[in-house]
Protein backbone atom coordinates (compact mmCIF):
# COMPACT_ATOMS: atom_id res chain seq x y z
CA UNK A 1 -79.95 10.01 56.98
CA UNK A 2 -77.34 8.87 59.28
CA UNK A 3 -73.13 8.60 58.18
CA UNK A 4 -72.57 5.50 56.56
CA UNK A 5 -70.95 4.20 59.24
CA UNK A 6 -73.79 4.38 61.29
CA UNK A 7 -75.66 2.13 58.76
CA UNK A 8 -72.90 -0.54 57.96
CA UNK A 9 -72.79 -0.61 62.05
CA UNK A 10 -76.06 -1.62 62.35
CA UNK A 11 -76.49 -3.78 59.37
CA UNK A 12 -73.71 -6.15 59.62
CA UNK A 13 -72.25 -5.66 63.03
CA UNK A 14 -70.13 -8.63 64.05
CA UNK A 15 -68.29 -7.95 60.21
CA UNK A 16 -64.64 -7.16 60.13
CA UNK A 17 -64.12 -3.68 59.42
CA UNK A 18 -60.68 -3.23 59.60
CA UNK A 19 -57.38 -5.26 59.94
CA UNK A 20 -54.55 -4.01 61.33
CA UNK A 21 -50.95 -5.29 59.97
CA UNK A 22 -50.38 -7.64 63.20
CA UNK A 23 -53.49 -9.23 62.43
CA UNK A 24 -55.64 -7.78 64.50
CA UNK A 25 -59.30 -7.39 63.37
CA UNK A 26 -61.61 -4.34 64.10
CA UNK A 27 -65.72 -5.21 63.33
CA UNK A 28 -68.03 -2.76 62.26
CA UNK A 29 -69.49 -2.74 65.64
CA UNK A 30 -65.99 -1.51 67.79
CA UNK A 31 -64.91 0.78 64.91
CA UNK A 32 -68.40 2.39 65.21
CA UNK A 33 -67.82 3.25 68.83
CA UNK A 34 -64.72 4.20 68.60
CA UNK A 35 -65.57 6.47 66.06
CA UNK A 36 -67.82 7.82 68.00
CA UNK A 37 -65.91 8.94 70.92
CA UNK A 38 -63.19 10.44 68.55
CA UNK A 39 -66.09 12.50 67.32
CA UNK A 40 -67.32 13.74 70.87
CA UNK A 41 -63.37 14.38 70.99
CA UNK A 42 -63.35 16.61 68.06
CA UNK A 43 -66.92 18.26 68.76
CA UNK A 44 -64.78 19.35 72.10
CA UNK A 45 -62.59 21.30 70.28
CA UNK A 46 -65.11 22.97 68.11
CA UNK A 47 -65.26 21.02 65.15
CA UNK A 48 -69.19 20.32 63.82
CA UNK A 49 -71.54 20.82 61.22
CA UNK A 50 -70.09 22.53 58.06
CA UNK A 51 -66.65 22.65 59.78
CA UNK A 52 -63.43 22.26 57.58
CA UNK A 53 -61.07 19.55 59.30
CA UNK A 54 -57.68 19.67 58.03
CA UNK A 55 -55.90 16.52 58.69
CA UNK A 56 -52.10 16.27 57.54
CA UNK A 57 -51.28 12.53 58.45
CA UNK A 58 -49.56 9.87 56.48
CA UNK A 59 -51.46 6.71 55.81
CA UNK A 60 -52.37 4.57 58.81
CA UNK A 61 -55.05 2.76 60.40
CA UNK A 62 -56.13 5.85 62.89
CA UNK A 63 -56.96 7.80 59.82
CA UNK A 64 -59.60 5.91 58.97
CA UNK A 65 -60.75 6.28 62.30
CA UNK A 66 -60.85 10.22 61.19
CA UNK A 67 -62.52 9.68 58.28
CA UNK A 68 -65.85 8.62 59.91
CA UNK A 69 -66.10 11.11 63.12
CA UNK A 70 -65.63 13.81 60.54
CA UNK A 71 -68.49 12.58 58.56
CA UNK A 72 -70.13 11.63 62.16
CA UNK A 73 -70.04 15.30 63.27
CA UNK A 74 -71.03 16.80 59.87
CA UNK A 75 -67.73 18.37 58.98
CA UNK A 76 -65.75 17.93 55.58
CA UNK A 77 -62.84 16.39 55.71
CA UNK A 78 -59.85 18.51 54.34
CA UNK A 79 -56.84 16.15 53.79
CA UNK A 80 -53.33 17.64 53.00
CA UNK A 81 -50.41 16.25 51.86
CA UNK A 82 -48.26 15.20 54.77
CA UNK A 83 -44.92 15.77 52.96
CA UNK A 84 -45.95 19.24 52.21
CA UNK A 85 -43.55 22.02 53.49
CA UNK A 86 -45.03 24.58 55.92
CA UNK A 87 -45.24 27.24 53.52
CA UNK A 88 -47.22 24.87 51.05
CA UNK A 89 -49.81 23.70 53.59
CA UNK A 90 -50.33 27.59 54.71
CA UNK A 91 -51.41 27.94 51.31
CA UNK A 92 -53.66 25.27 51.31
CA UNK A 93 -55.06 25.76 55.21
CA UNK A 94 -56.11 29.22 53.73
CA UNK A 95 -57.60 28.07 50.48
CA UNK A 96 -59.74 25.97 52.06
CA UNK A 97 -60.86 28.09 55.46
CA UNK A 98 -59.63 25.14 57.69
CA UNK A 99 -61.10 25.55 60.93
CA UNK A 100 -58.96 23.23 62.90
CA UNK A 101 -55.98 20.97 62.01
CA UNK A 102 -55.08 17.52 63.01
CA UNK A 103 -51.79 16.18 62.81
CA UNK A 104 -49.39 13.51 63.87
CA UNK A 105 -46.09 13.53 65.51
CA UNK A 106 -44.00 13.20 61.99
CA UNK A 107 -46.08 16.23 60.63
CA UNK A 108 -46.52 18.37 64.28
CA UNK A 109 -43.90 20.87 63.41
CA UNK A 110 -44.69 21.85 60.29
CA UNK A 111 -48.55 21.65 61.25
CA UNK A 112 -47.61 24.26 64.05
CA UNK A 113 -45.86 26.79 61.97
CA UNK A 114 -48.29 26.70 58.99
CA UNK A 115 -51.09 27.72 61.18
CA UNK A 116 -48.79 30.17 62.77
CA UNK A 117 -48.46 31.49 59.25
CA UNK A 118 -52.07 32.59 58.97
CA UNK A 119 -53.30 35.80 59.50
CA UNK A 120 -56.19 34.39 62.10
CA UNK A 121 -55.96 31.39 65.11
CA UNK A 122 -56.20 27.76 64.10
CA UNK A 123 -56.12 25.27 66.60
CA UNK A 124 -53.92 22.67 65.76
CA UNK A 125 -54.49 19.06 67.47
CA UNK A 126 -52.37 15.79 67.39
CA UNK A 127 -53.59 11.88 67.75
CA UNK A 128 -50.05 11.30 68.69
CA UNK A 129 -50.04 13.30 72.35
CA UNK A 130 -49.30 16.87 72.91
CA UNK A 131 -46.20 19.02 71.57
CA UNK A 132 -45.38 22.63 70.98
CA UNK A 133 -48.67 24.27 69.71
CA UNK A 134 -50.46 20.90 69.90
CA UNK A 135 -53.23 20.00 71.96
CA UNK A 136 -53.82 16.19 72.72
CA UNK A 137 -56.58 15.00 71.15
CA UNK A 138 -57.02 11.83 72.62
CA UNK A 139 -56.93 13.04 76.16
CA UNK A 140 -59.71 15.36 75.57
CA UNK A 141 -63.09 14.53 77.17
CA UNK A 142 -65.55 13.70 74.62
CA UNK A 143 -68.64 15.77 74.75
CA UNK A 144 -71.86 15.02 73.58
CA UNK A 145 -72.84 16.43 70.02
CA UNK A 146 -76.08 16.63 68.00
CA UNK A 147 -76.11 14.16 65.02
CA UNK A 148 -76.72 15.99 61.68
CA UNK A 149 -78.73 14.62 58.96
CA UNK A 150 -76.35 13.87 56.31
CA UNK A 151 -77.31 14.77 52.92
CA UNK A 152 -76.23 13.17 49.91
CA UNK A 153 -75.54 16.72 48.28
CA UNK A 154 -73.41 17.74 51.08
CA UNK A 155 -69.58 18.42 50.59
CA UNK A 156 -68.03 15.41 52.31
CA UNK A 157 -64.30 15.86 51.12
CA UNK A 158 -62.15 18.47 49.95
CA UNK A 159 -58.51 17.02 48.38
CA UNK A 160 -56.23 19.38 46.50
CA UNK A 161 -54.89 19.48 43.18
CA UNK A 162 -52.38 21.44 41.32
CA UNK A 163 -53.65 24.01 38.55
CA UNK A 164 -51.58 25.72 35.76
CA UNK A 165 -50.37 28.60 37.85
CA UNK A 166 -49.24 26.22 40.75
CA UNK A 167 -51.77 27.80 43.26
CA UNK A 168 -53.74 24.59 44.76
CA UNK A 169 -57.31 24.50 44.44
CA UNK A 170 -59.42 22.72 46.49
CA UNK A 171 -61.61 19.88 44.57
CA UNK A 172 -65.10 19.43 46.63
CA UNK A 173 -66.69 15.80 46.48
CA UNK A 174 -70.27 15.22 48.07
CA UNK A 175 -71.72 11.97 49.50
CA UNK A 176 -73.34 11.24 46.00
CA UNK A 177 -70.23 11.96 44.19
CA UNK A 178 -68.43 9.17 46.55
CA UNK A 179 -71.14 6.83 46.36
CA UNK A 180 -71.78 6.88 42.93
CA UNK A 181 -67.97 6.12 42.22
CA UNK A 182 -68.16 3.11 44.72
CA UNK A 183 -70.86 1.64 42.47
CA UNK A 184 -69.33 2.26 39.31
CA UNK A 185 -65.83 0.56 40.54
CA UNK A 186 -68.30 -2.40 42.23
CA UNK A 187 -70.04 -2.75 39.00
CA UNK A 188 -66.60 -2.68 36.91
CA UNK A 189 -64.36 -4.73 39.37
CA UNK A 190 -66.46 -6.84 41.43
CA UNK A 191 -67.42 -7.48 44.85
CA UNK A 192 -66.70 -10.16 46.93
CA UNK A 193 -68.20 -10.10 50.33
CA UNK A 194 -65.24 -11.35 51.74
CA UNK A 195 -63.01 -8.89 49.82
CA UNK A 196 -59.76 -7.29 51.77
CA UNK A 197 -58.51 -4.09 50.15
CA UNK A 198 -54.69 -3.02 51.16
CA UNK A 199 -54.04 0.38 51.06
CA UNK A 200 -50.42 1.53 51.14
CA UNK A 201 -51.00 4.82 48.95
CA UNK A 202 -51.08 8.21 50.69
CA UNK A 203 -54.52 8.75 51.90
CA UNK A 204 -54.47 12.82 51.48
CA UNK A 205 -54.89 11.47 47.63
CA UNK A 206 -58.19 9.96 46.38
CA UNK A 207 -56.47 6.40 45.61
CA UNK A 208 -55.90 6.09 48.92
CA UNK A 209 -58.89 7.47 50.66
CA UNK A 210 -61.55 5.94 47.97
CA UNK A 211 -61.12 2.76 49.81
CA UNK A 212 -62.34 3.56 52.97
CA UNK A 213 -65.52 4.92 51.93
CA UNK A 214 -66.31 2.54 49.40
CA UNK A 215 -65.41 -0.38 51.94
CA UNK A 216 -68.33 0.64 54.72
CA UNK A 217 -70.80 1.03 51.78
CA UNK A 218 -69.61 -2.88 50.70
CA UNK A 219 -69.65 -4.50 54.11
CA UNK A 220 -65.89 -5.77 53.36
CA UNK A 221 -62.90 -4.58 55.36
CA UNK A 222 -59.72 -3.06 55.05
CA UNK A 223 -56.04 -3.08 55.90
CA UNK A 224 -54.46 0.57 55.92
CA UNK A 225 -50.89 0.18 55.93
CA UNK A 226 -48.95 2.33 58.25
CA UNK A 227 -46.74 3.98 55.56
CA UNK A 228 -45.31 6.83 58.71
CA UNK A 229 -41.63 4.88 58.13
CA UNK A 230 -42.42 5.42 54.28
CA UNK A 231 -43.21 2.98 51.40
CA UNK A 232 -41.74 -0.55 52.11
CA UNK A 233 -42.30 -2.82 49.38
CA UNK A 234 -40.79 -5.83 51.46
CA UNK A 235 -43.05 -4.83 54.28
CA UNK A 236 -46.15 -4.34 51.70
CA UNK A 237 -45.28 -7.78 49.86
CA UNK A 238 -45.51 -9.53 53.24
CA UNK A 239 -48.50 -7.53 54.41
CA UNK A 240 -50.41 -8.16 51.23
CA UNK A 241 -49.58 -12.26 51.97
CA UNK A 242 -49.69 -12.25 55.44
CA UNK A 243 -53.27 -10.61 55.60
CA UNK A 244 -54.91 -12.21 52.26
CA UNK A 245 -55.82 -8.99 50.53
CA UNK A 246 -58.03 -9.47 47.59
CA UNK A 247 -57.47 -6.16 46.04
CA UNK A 248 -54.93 -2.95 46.39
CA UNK A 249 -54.33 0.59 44.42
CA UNK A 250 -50.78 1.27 43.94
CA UNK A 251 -48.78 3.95 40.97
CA UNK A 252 -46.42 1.99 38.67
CA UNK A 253 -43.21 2.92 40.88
CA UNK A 254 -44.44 1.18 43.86
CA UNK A 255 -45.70 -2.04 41.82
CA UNK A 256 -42.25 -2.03 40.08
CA UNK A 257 -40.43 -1.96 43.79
CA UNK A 258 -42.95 -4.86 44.73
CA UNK A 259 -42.24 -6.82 41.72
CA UNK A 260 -38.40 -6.47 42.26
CA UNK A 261 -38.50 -7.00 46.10
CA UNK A 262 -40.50 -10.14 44.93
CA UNK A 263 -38.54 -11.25 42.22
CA UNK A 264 -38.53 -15.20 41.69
CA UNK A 265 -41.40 -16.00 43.89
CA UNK A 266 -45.33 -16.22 42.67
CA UNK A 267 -47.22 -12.79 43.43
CA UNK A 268 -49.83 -13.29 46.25
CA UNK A 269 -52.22 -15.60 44.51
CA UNK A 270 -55.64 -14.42 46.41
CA UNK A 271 -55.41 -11.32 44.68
CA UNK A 272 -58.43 -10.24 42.35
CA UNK A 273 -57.05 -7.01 40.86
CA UNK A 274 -54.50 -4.26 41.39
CA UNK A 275 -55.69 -1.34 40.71
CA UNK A 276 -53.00 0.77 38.51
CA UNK A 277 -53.05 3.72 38.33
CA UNK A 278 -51.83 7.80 38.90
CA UNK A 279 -49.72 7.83 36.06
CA UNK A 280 -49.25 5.75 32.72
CA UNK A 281 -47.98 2.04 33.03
CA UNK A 282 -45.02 1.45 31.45
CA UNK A 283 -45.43 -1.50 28.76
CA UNK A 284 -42.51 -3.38 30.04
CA UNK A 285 -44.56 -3.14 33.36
CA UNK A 286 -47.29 -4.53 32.36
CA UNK A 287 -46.08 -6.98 29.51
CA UNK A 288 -44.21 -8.49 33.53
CA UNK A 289 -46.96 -8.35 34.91
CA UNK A 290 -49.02 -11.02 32.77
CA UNK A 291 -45.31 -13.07 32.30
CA UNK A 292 -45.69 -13.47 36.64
CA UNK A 293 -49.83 -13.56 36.99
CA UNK A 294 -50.47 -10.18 38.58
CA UNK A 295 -53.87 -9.37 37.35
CA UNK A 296 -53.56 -5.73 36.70
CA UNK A 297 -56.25 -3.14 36.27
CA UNK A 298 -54.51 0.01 34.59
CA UNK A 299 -57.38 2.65 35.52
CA UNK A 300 -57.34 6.69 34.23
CA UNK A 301 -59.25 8.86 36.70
CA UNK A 302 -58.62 12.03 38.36
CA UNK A 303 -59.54 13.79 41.86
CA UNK A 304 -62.40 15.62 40.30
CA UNK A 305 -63.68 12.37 39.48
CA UNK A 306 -63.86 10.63 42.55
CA UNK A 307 -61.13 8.43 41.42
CA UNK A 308 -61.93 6.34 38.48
CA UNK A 309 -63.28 7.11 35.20
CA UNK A 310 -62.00 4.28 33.02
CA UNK A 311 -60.55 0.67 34.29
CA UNK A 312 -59.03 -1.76 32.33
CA UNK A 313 -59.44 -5.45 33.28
CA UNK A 314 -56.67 -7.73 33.62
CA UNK A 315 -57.54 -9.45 30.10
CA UNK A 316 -57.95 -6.34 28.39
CA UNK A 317 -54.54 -4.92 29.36
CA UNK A 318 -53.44 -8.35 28.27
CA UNK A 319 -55.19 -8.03 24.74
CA UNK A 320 -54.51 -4.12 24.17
CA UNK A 321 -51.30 -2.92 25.92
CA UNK A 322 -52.26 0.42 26.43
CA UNK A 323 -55.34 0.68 27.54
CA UNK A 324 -57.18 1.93 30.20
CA UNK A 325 -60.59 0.09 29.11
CA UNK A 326 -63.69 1.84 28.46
CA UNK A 327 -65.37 4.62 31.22
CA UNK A 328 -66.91 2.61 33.78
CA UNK A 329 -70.79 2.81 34.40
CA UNK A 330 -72.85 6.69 33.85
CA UNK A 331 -69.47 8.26 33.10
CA UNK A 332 -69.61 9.54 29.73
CA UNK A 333 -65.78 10.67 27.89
CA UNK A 334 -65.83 12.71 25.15
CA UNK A 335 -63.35 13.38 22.89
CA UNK A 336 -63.11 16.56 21.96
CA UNK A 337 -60.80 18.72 19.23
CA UNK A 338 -59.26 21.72 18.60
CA UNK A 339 -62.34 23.45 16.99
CA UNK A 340 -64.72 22.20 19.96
CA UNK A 341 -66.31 19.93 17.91
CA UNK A 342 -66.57 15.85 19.08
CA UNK A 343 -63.96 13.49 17.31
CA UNK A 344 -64.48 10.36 16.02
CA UNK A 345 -63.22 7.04 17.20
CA UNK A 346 -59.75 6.72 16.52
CA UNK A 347 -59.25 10.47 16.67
CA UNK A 348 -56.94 12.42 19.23
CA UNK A 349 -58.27 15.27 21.44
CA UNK A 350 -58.84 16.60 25.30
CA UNK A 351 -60.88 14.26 27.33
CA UNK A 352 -64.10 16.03 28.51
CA UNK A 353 -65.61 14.11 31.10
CA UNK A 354 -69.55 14.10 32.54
CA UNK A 355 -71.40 11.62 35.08
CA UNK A 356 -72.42 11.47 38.87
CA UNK A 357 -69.18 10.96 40.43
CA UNK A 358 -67.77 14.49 38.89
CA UNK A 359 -67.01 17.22 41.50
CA UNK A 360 -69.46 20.15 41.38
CA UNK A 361 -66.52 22.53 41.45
CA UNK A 362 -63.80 23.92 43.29
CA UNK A 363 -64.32 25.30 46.72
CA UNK A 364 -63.84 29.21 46.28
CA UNK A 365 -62.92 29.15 43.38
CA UNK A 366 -66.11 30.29 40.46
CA UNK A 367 -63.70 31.50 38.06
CA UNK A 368 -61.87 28.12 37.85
CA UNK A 369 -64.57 25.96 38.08
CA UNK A 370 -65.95 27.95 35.19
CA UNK A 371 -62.67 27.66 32.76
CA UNK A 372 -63.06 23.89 33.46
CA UNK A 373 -66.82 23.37 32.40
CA UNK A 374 -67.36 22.92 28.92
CA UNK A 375 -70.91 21.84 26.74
CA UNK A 376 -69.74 18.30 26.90
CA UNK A 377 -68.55 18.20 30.45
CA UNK A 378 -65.43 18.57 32.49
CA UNK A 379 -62.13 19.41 30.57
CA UNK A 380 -59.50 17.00 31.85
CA UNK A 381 -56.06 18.57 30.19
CA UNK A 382 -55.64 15.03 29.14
CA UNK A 383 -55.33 14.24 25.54
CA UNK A 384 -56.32 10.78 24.31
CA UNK A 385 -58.57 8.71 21.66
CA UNK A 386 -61.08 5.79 21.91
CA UNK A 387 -60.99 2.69 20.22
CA UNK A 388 -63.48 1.63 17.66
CA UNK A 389 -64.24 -0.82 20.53
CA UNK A 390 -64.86 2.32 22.65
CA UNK A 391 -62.09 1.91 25.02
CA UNK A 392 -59.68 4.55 25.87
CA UNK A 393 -56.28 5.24 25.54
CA UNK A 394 -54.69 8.30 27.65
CA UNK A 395 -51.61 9.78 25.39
CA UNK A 396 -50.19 12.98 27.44
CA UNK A 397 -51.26 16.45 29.04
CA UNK A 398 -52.25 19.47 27.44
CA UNK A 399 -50.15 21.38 29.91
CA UNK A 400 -46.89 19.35 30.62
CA UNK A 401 -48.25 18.98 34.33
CA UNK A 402 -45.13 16.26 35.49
CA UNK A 403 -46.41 13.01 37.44
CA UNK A 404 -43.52 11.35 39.18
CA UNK A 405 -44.62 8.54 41.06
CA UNK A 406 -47.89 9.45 41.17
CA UNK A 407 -47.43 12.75 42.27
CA UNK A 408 -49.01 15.48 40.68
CA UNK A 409 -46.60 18.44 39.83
CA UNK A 410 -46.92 21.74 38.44
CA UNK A 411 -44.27 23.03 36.65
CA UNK A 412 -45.22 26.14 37.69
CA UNK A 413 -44.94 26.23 41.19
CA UNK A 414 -41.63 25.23 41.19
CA UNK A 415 -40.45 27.38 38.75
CA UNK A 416 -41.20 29.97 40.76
CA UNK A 417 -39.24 28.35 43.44
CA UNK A 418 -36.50 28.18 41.22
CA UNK A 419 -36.04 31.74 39.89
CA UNK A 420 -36.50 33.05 43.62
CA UNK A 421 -33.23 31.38 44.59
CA UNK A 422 -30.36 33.44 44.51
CA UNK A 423 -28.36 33.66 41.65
CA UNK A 424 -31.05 32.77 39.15
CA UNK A 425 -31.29 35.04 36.07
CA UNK A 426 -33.93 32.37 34.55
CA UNK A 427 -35.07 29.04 34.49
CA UNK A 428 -37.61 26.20 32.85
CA UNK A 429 -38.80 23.64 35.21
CA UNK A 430 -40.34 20.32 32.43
CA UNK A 431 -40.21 16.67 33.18
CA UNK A 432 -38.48 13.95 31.79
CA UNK A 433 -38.52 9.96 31.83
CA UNK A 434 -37.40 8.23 34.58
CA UNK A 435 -37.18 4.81 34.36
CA UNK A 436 -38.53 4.54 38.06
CA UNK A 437 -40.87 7.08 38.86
CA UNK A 438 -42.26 7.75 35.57
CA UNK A 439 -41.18 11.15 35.19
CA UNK A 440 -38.61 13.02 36.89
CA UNK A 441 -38.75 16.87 37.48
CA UNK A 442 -35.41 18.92 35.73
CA UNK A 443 -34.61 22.24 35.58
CA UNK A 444 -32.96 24.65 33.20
CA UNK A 445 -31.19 27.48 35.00
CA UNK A 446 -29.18 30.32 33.49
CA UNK A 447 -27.33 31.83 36.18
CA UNK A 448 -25.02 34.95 37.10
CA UNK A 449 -21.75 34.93 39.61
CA UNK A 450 -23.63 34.76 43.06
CA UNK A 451 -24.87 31.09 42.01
CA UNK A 452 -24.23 28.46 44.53
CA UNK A 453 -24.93 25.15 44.10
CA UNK A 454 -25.64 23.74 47.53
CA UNK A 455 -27.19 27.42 48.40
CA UNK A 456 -29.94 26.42 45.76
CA UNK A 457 -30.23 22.88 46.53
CA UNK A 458 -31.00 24.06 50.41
CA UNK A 459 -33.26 26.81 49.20
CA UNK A 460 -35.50 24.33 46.97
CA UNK A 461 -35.68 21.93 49.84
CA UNK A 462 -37.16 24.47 52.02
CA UNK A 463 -39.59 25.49 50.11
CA UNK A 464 -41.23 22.07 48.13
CA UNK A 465 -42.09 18.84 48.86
CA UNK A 466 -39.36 15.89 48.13
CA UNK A 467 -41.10 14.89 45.20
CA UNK A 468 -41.18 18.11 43.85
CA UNK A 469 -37.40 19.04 43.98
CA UNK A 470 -35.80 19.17 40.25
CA UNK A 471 -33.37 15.82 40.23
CA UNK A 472 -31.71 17.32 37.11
CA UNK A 473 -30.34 20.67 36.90
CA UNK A 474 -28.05 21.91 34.14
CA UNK A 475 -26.66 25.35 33.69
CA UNK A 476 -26.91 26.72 30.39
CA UNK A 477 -26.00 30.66 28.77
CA UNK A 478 -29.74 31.31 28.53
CA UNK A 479 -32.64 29.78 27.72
CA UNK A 480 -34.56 28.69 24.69
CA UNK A 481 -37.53 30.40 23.68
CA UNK A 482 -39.64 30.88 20.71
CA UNK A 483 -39.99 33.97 18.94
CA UNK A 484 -42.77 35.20 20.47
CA UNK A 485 -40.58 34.91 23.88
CA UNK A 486 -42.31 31.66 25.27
CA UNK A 487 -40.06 29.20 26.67
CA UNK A 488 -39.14 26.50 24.13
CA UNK A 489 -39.97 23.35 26.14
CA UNK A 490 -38.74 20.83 23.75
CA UNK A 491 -35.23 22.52 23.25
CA UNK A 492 -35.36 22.58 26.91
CA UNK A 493 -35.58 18.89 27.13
CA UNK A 494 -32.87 18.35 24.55
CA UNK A 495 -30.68 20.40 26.61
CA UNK A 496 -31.29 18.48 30.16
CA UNK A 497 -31.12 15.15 28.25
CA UNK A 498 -27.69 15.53 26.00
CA UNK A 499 -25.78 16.49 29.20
């Protein structure tokens, strides 16, 4: 079997594929040949079947361009987050044996010194010309490459997610996993054949990138944002108008910027659904959204998922404020309790999920894939209940992971970033509410004389991405742990919410 591309290319040629924010329009047809030469491009430098491509680019209409050839040439894509610090994407460039790196200009320099990092050569190519330690991709001669058979089994995508201990892990998706969530969404959602889905969310995550594979197995087109400048909701609000997009993904923070940027005016009207999702909706959020018409999906899924497992629709987050709806079609949530033992409806418990569109593990990883298997399925770390109606509400984590604006954070991680500053004695990294981003990350520190503010400010910065860096830090004696010498978490919070 050919890439989908391929197919879509020859089945519906003349259709728009993608639109570009000037409104521009790219058909199936001239997206599948340029595709093509950006594969012969990448085949040039050594990238083919089984190859890991690590691409560290924001979201913008060339990476969808990426997405294809790396399918094209049989390699799996390996998207990292482009706000990442060079230390953080060395870790993740080794995790997942990336064989060559693309980048862009905004994320060249810290491309370049990650793979300088590793203990073996990684060529490191930019769409944006060349630089220091960057080859030009575009100006490469494409070379001819065999086609492989794809195979619906085969590891298409590899997107990374936090664990416990901080170190990233490396969630693989196959071709069936992708296509079987692009039917379940269809058959929850929708599908118009003139459908226009907007994607402003990063595309290193699986909101953003689900859209682009599920919109060449539709037929209907796309319009990837370029988010390089960073999130606009102005720009977004006029983009989502200008273009008449029929559906979009965004995380509360960004649909709460939207909303105010758009305050006193009617929401784009030729909207279907937004998609909601990446951490909880706030109620106020969503009782505004049905006071100003914006039909709302609040969804729960996860990147080991394929995106979705459970989508509200518009009436039901109307009708049951809290919600995310029931799991969408051959996804099967259990409920499970402390003893291991199902729960009834009603009950609380971990959410153990099981269907087609879960990942078969993580790349390299046996030990952790094992830990997250159980008899009913795939352990989320969520706890939740269902409804006598079946549907599902999503309540907190088992392990305080901390989403702030959609972003995934392990507490972990940067409490080891934290203690290694100077000055530190000890620290407890939780999260607390933020009225923006969901969450915010804070920190605990007990310190000795060589503490310096700024010195610890510049030494966090360095080493974590901007949405990982604590935005409240208090200094306290010591701190609070139980008897048996584990940090007391909810004393913690006290502490960084009374000052």
């Amino acid at each position: 079997m050919r890439d989908w591309l391929a197919h879509r290319a020859d089945a519906t040629p003349e259709a728009p594929a993608l639109r570009g924010g000037d409104g521009t329009v790219t058909t199936y047809a001239t997206l599948d040949g340029d595709v093509e030469e950006l594969a012969g491009r990448l085949s040039t430098h050594g990238v083919g079947v089984d190859d890991h491509l690590g691409v560290v680019l924001e979201t913008r209409p060339a990476f969808v361009e990426v997405v294809h050839a790396a399918m094209r040439v049989g390699a799996t894509l390996v998207p990292m987050n482009a706000r990442g610090t060079a230390a953080e994407l060395t870790d993740r460039l080794d995790v997942a044996d990336v064989d060559c790196l693309l980048c862009g200009a905004e994320t060249g320099e810290r491309a370049v010194a990650a793979a300088a990092s590793l203990d073996r050569e990684l060529p490191v190519v930019g769409l944006d010309g060349a630089a220091a330690g960057v080859a030009d991709l575009l100006a490469t001669e494409p070379e001819a490459f065999e086609v492989p058979a794809l195979t619906y089994d085969g590891i298409e995508v590899m997107l990374f997610t936090s664990g416990t201990t901080g170190r990233p892990k490396a969630v693989c998706l196959t071709a069936a996993n992708l296509a079987a969530s692009a039917a379940a969404s269809a058959f929850r959602l929708g599908l118009d054949p003139e459908d226009r889905w907007h994607v402003a969310l990063p595309m290193y995550h699986m909101g953003g990138l689900a859209p682009v594979y599920r919109s060449v197995l539709y037929g209907t087109s796309v319009l990837v944002e370029d988010t390089r400048g960073g999130f606009d909701p102005g720009r977004t609000i006029e983009l989502l108008g200008a273009n008449g997009a029929t559906c979009t993904s965004l995380v509360p923070t960004m649909l709460r910027r939207l909303l105010d940027v758009h305050e006193g005016n009617p929401f784009p009207d030729q909207l279907r659904f937004v998609l909601l999702g990446g951490a909880p909706a706030p109620e106020s959020l969503l009782a505004e959204c049905t006071e100003r018409g914006v039909p709302v999906c609040p969804t729960y899924g996860m990147t080991e998922t394929s995106s979705q497992i459970a989508t509200a629709t518009p009436r039901e987050a109307r009708e049951h404020p809290g919600t995310v709806g029931s799991p969408l079609l051959f996804t099967e949530v259990a409920v499970v309790d402390d003893d291991g033992r199902e729960a009834g409806r009603g009950e609380t418990g971990e959410l153990v999920v099981a269907g087609p569109t879960l990942t078969p593990g993580y790349y390299g990883d046996t030990a952790s894939t094992r830990e997250q298997f159980c008899s009913f399925g795939f352990r989320t770390g969520d706890v939740g209940y269902r409804d006598a109606a079946g549907r599902l509400y999503v309540l907190n984590r088992l392990d305080d992971r901390i989403i702030t604006g959609g972003e995934n954070v392990d507490p972990g991680e940067v409490l080891e970033v934290v203690r290694g500053a100077h000055g530190v004695a000890d620290a407890a990294v939780v999260g607390l509410p933020d009225e923006e981003w969901g969450e915010r990350v804070a920190a605990l520190l007990a310190v000795d004389d060589g503490f310096d503010r700024g010195a610890f400010e510049d030494h966090c910065r360095e080493r974590l991405a901007g949405f990982k860096l604590p935005r409240t830090v208090r200094i306290a004696e010591e701190i609070p742990r139980t008897a048996s010498g584990t940090v007391d978490r909810a004393s913690v919070r006290e502490r960084l919410l009374d000052d």
